[in-house]
C-alpha atoms as a PDB file:
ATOM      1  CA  UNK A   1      90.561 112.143 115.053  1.00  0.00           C
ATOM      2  CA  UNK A   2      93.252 114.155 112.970  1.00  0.00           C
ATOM      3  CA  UNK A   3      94.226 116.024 116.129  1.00  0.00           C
ATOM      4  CA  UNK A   4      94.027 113.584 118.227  1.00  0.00           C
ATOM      5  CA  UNK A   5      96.788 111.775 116.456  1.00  0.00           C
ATOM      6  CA  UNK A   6      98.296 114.463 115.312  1.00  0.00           C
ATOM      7  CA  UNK A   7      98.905 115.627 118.993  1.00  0.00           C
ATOM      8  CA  UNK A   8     100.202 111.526 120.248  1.00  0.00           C
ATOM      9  CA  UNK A   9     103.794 111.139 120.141  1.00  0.00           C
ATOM     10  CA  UNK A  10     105.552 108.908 118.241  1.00  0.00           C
ATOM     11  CA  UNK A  11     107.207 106.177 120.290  1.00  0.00           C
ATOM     12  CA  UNK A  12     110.900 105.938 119.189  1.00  0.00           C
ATOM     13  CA  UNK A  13     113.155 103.216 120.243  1.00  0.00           C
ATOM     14  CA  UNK A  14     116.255 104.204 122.767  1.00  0.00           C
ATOM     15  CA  UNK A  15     118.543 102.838 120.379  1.00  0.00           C
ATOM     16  CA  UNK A  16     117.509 103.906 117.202  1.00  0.00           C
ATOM     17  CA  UNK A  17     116.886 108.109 118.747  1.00  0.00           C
ATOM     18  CA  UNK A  18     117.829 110.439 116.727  1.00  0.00           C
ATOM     19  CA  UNK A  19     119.769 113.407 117.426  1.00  0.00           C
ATOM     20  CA  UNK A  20     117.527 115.799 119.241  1.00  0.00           C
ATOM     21  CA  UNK A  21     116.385 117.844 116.669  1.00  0.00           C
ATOM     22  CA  UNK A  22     115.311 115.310 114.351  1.00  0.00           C
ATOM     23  CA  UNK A  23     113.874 113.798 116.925  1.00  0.00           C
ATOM     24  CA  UNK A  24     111.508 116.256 117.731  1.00  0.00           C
ATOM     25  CA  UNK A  25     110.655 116.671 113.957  1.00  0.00           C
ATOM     26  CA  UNK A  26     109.801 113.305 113.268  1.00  0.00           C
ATOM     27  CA  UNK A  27     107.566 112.431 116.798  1.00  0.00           C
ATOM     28  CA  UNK A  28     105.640 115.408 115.290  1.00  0.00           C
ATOM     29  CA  UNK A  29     105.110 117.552 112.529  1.00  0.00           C
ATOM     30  CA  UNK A  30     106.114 121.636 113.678  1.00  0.00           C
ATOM     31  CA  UNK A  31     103.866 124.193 113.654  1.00  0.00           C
ATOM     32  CA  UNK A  32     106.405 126.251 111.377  1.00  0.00           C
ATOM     33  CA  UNK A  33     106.729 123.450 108.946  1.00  0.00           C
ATOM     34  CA  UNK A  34     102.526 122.585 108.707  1.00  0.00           C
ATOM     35  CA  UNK A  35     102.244 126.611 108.216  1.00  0.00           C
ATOM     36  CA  UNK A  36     104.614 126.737 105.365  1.00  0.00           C
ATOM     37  CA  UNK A  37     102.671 123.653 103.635  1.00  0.00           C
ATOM     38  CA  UNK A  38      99.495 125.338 104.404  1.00  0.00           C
ATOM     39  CA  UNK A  39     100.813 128.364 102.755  1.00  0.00           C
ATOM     40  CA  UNK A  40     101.990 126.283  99.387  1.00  0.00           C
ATOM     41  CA  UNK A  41      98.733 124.448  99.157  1.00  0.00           C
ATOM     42  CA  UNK A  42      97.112 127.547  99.473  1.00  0.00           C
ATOM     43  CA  UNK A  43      98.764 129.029  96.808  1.00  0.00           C
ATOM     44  CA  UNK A  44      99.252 126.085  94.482  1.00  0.00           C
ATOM     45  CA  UNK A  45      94.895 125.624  94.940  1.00  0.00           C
ATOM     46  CA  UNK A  46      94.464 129.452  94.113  1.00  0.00           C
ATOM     47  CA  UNK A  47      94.880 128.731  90.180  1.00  0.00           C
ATOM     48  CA  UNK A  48      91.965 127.441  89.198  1.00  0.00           C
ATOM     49  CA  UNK A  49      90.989 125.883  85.609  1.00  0.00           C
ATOM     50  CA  UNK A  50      86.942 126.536  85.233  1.00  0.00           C
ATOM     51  CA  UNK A  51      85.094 123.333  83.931  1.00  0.00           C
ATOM     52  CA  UNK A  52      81.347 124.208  83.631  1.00  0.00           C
ATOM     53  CA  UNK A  53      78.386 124.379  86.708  1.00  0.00           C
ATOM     54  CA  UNK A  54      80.459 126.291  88.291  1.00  0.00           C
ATOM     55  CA  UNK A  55      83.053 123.531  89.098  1.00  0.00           C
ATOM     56  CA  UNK A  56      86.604 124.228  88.561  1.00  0.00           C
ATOM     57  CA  UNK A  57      90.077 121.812  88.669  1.00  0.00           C
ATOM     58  CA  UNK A  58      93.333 122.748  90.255  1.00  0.00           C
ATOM     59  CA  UNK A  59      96.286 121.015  92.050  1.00  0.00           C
ATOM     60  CA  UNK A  60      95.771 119.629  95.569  1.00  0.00           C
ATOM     61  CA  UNK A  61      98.949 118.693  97.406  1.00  0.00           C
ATOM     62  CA  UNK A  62      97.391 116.553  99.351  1.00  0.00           C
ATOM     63  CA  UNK A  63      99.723 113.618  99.112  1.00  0.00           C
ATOM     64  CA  UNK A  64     103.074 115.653  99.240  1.00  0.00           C
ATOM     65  CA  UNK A  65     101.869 116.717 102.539  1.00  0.00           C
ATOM     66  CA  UNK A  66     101.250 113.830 104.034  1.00  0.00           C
ATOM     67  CA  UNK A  67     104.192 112.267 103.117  1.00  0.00           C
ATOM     68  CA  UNK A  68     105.898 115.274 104.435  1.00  0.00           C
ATOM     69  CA  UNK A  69     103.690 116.092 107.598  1.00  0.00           C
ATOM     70  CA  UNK A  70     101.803 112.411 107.792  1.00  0.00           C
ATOM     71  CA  UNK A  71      98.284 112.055 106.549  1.00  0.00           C
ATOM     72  CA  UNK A  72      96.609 113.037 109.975  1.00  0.00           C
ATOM     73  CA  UNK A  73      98.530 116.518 109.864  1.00  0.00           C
ATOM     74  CA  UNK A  74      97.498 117.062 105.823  1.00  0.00           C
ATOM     75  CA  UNK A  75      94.007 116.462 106.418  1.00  0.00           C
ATOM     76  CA  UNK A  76      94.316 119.509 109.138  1.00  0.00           C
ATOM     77  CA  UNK A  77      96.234 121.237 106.755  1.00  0.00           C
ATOM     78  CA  UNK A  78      93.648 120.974 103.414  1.00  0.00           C
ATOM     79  CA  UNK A  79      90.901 121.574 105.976  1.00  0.00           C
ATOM     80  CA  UNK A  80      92.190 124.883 107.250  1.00  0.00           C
ATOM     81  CA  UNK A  81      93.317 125.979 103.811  1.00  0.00           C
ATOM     82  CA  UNK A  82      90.013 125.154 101.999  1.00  0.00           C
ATOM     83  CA  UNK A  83      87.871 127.251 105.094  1.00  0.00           C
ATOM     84  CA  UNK A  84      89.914 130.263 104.293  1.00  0.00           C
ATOM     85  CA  UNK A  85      89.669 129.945 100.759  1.00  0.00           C
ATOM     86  CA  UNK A  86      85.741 129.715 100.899  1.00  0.00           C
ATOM     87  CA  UNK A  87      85.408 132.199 103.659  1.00  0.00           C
ATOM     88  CA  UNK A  88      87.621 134.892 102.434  1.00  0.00           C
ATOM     89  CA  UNK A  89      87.720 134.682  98.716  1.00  0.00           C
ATOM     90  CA  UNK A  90      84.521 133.072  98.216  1.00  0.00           C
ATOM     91  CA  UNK A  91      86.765 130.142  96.393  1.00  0.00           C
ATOM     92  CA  UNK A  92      84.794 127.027  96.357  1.00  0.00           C
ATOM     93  CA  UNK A  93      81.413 128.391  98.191  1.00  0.00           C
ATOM     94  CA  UNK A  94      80.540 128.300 101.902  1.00  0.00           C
ATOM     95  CA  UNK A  95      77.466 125.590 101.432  1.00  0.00           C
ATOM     96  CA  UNK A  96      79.847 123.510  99.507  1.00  0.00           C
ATOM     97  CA  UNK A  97      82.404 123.466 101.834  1.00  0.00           C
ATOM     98  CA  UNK A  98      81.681 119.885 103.643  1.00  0.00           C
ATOM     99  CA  UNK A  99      81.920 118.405 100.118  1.00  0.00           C
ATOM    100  CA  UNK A 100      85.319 120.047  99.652  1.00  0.00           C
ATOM    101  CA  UNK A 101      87.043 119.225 102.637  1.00  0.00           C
ATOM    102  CA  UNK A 102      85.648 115.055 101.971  1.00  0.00           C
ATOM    103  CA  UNK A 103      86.832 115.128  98.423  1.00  0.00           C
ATOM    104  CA  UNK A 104      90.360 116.894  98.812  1.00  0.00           C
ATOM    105  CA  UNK A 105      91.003 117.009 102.400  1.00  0.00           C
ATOM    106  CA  UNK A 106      89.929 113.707 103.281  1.00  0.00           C
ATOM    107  CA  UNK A 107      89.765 111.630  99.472  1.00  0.00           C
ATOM    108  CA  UNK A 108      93.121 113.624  98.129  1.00  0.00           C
ATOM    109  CA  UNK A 109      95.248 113.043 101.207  1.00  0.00           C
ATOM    110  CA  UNK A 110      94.123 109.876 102.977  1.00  0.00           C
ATOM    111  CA  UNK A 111      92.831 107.424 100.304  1.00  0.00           C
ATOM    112  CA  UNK A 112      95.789 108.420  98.240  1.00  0.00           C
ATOM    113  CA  UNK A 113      98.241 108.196 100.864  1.00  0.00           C
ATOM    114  CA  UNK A 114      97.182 104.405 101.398  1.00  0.00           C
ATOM    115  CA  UNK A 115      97.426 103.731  97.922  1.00  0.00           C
ATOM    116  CA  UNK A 116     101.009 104.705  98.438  1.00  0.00           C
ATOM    117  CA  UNK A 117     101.519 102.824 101.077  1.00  0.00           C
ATOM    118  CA  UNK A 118     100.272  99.636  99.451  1.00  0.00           C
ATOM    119  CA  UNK A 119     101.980  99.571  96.642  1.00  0.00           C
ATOM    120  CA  UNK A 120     105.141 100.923  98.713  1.00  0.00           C
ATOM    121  CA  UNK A 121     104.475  97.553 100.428  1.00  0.00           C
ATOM    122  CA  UNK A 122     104.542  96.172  97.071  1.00  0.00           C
ATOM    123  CA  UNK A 123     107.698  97.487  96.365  1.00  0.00           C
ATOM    124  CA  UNK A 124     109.583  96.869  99.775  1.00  0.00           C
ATOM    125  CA  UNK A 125     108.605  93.072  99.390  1.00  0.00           C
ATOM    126  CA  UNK A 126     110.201  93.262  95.717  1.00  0.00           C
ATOM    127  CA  UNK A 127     113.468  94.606  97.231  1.00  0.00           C
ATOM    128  CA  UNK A 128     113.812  92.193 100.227  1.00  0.00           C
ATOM    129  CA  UNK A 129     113.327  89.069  97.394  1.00  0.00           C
ATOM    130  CA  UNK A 130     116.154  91.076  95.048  1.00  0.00           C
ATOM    131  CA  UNK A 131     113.071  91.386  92.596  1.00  0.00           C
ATOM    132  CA  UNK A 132     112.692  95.355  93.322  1.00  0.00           C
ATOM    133  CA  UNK A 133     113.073  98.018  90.824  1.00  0.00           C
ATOM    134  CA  UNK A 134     114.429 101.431  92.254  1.00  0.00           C
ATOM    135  CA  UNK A 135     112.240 103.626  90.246  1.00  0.00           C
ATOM    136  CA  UNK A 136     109.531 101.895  91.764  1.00  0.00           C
ATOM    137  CA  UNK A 137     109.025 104.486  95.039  1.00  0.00           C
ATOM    138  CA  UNK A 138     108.994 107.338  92.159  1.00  0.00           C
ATOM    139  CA  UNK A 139     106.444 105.405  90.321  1.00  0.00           C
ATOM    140  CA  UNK A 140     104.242 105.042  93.771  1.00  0.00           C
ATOM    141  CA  UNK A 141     104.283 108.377  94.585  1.00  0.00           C
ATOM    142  CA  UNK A 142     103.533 109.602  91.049  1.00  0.00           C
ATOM    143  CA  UNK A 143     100.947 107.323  90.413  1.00  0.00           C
ATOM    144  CA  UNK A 144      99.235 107.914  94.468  1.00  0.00           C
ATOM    145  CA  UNK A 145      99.380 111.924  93.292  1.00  0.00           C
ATOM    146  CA  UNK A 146      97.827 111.310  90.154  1.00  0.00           C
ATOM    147  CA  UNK A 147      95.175 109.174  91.432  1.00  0.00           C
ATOM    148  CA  UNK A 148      94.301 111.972  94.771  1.00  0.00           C
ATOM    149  CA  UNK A 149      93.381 114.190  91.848  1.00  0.00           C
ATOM    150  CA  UNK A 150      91.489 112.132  89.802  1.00  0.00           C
ATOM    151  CA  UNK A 151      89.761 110.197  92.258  1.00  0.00           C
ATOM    152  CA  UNK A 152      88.480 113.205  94.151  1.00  0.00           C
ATOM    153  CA  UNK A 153      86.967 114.818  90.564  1.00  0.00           C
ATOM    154  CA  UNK A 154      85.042 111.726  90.508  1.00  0.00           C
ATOM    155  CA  UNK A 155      83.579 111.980  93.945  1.00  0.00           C
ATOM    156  CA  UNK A 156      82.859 115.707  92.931  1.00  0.00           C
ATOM    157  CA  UNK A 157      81.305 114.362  89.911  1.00  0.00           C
ATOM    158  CA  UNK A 158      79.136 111.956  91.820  1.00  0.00           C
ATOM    159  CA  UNK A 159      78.229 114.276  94.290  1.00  0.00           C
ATOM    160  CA  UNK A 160      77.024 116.609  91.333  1.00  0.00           C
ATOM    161  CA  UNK A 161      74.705 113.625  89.589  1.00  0.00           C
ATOM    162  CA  UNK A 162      73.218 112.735  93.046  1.00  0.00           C
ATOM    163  CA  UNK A 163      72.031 116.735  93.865  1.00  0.00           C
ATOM    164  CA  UNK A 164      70.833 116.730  90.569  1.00  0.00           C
ATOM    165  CA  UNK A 165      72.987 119.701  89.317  1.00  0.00           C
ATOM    166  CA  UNK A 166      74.818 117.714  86.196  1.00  0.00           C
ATOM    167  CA  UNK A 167      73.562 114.151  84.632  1.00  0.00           C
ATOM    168  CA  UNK A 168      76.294 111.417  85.533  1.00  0.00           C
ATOM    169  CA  UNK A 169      76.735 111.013  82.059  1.00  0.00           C
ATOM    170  CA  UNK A 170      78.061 114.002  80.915  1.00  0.00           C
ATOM    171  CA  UNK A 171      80.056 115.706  84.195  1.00  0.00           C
ATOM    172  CA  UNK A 172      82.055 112.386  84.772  1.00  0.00           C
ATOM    173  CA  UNK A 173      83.872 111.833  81.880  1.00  0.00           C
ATOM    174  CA  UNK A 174      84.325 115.822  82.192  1.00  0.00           C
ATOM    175  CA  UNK A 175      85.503 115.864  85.287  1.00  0.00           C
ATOM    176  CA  UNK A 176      87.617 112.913  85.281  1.00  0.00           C
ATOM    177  CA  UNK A 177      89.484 113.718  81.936  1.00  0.00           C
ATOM    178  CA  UNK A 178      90.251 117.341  83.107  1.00  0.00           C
ATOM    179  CA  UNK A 179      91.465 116.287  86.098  1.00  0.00           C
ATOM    180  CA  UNK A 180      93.411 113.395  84.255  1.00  0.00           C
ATOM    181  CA  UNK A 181      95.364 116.111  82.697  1.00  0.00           C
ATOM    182  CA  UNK A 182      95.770 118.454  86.169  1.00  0.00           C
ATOM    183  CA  UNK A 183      96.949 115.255  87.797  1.00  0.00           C
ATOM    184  CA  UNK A 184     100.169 114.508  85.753  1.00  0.00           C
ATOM    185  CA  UNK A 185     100.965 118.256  87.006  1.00  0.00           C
ATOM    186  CA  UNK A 186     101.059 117.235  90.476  1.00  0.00           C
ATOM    187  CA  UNK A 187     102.727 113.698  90.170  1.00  0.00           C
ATOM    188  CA  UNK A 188     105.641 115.898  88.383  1.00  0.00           C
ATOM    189  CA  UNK A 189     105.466 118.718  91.561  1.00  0.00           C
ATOM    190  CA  UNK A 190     104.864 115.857  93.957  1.00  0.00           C
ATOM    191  CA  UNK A 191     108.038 113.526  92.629  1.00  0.00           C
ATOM    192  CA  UNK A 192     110.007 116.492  92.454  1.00  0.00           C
ATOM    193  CA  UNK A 193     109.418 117.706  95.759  1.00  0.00           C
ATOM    194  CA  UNK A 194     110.006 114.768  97.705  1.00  0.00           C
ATOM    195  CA  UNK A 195     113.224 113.725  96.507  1.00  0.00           C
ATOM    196  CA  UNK A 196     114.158 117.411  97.287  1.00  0.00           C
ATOM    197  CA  UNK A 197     113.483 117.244 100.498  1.00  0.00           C
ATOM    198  CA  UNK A 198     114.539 113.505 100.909  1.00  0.00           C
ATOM    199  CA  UNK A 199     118.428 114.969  98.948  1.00  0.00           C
ATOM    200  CA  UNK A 200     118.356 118.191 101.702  1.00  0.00           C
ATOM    201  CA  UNK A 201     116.534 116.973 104.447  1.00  0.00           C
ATOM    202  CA  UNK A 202     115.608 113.357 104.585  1.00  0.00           C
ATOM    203  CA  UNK A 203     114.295 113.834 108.336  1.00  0.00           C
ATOM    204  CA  UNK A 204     111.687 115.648 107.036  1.00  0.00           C
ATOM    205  CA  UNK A 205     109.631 112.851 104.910  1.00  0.00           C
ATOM    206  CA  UNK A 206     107.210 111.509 107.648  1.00  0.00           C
ATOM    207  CA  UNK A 207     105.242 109.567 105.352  1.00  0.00           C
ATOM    208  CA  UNK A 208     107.324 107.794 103.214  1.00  0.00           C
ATOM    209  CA  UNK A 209     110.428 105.434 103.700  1.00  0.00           C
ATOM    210  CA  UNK A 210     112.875 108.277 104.197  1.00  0.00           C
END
């Protein structure tokens, strides 16, 4: 279904086209532009912070590309990236590699990314009433990449109790404080990185308002 929609065009109204270029960008994310995100993700998930059984935390990215590429493009993205990373550096294991791609790929970029978008809603509604705040888009995104850490340590951590590898009692509150810490890491890198792109090249946020 990601590449399906991935593939579909945007529609774009006549008289709101933009130039060419941008055009193109925005009806769909560029091969160039979903390798370079592949190739930060990639990098950004190679340092690893062990936990214990064998689990391990690091940054996923998974929101700041699909606000840059759209969540249908970041799923392909984390998917791609996490099959090389178990394939060729043994990084995450081979058998485990379903779970992976549901918790990050799937939990990190799509359930996050609506959380943004609902409490974007929140904060559009706020600003048509004259009741909006303006740090309230940073907060959404922060608080979205926060939570697409967290939340998918605590489907890992489920996933754990219910094979029968770690008791639920002890791996959640583990795996969910660890990753409690990680996540303020990539609300800062996420925040950051967005309003870069949105002060250099606004065209390029796809997810988002810009």
């Amino acid at each position: 279904m990601a590449l399906r929609r991935t593939r579909k065009p945007t529609r774009v109204a006549r008289s709101a086209m933009p130039p060419f270029g941008a055009e193109r960008e925005r009806n769909s994310p560029s091969n160039p532009l979903m390798g370079v995100m592949a190739a930060f993700v990639f990098g950004a998930q190679m340092l690893n912070f062990p936990i214990v059984g064998g689990t391990s935390g690091h940054v996923l990215g998974g929101l700041l590309t699909a606000l840059l590429l759209g969540p249908e493009a970041s799923v392909i993205v984390l998917t791609v990236v996490l099959i090389v990373q178990a394939f060729l550096f043994g990084d995450g294991g081979i058998l485990a590699l379903g779970a992976n791609i549901l918790n990050m790929a799937v939990i990190g970029t799509w359930l996050s990314y609506g959380i943004y978008r609902w409490l974007e809603s929140h904060w559009e509604r706020g600003r048509r009433h004259g009741t909006g705040n303006k740090g309230a888009e940073v907060v959404a995104i922060a608080l979205a990449a926060w939570l697409s850490v967290v939340l998918s340590a605590v489907a890992c951590a489920l996933e754990l109790a219910l094979s029968g590898t770690a008791p639920l009692t002890a791996i959640m509150p583990l795996m969910a404080g660890i990753h409690a810490i990680i996540g303020v890491g990539e609300a800062l890198v996420t925040v950051a990185a967005v309003n870069f792109v949105k002060r250099m090249r606004p065209e390029l946020v796809r997810g988002g308002r810009g």
